[in-house]
C-alpha atoms as a PDB file:
ATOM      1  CA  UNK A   1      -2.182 -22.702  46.614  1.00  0.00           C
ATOM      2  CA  UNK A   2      -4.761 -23.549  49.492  1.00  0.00           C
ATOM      3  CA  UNK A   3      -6.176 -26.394  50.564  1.00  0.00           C
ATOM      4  CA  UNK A   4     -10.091 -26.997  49.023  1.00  0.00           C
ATOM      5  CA  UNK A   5     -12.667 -27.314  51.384  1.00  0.00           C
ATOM      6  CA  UNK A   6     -14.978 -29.760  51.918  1.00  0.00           C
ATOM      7  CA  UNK A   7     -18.488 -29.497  51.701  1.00  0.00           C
ATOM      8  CA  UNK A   8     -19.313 -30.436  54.897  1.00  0.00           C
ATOM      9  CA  UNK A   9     -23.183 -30.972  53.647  1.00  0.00           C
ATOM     10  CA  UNK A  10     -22.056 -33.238  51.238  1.00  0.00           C
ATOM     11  CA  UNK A  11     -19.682 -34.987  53.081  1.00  0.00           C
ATOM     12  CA  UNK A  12     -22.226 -35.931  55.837  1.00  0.00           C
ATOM     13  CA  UNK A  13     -24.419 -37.504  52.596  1.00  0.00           C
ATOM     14  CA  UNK A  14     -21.911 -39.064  50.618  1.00  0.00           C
ATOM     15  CA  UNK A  15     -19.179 -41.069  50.857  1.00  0.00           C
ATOM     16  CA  UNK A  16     -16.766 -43.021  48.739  1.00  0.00           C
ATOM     17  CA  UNK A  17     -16.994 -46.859  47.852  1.00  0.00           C
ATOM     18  CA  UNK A  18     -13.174 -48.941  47.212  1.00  0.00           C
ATOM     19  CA  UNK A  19     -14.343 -48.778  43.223  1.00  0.00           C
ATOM     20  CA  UNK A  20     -14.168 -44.973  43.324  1.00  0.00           C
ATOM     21  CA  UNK A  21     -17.861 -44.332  43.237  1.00  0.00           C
ATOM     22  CA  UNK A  22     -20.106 -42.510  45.960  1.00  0.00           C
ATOM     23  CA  UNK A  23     -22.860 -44.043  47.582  1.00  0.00           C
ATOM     24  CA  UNK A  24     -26.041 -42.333  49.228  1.00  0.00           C
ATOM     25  CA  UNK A  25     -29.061 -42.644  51.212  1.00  0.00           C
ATOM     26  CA  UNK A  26     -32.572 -42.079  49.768  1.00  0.00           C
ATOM     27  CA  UNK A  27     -35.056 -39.185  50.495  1.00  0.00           C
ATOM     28  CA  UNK A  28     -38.349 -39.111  51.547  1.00  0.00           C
ATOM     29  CA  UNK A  29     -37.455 -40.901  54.843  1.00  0.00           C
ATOM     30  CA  UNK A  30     -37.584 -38.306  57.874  1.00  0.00           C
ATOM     31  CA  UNK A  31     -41.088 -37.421  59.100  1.00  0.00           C
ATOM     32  CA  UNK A  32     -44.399 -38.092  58.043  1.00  0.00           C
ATOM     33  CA  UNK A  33     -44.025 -41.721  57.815  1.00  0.00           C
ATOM     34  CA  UNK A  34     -47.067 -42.881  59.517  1.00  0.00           C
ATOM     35  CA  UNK A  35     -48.895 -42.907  55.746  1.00  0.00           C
ATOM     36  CA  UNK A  36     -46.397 -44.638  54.287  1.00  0.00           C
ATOM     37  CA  UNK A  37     -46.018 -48.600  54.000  1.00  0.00           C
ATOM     38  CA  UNK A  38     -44.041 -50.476  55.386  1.00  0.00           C
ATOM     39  CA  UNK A  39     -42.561 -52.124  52.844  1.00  0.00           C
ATOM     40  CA  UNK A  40     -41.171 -48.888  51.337  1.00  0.00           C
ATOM     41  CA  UNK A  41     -39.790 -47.447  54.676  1.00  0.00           C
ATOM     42  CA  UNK A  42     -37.893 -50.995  55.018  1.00  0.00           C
ATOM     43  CA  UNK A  43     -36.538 -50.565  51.208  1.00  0.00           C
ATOM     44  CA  UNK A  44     -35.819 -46.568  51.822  1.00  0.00           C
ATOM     45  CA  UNK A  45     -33.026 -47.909  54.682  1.00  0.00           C
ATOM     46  CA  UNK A  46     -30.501 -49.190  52.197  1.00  0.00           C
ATOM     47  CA  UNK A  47     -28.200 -47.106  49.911  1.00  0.00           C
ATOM     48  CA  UNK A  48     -27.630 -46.786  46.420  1.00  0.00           C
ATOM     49  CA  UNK A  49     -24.942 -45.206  44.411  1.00  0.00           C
ATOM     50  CA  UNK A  50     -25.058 -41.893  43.062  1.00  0.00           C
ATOM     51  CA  UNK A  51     -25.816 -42.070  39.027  1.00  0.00           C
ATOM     52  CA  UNK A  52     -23.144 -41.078  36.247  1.00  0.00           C
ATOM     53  CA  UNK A  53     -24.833 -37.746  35.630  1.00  0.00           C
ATOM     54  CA  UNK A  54     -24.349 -36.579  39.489  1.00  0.00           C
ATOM     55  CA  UNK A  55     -20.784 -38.177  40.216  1.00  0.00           C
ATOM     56  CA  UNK A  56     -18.729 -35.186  38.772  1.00  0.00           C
ATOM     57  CA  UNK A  57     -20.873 -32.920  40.812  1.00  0.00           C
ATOM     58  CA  UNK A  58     -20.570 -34.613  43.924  1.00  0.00           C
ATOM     59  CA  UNK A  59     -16.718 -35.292  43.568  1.00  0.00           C
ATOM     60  CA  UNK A  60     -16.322 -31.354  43.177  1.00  0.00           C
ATOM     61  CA  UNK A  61     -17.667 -31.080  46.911  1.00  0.00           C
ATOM     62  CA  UNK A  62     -15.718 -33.904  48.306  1.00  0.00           C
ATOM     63  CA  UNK A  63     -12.076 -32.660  46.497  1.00  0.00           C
ATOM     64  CA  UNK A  64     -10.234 -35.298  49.225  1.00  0.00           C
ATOM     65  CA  UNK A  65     -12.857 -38.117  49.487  1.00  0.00           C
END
């Protein structure tokens, strides 16, 4: 049998913690920032992992991660 492929989408917006689950960035964060507060670009920067109902999803794309 072949080897899976990646999705190299995914792979560039997920990645795997030691306790098995994915973390990710947020949205909203890439242009049109000037109306936005500060406060909630600052809290956008940090990461947050992916919820129950997504992780069997994203582990289908990332077959090796």
């Amino acid at each position: 049998m072949p080897k899976m492929k990646t999705n190299r989408g995914a792979a560039k917006r997920f990645k795997k913690n030691a306790s098995g689950n994915f973390k990710r960035g947020y949205a909203f964060k890439s242009h049109i920032l000037t109306k936005m507060s500060t406060k909630r670009k600052r809290n956008l920067r940090g990461t947050e992992a992916v919820g129950s109902a997504d992780k069997k999803a994203v582990k289908r794309l990332l077959p090796y991660a």
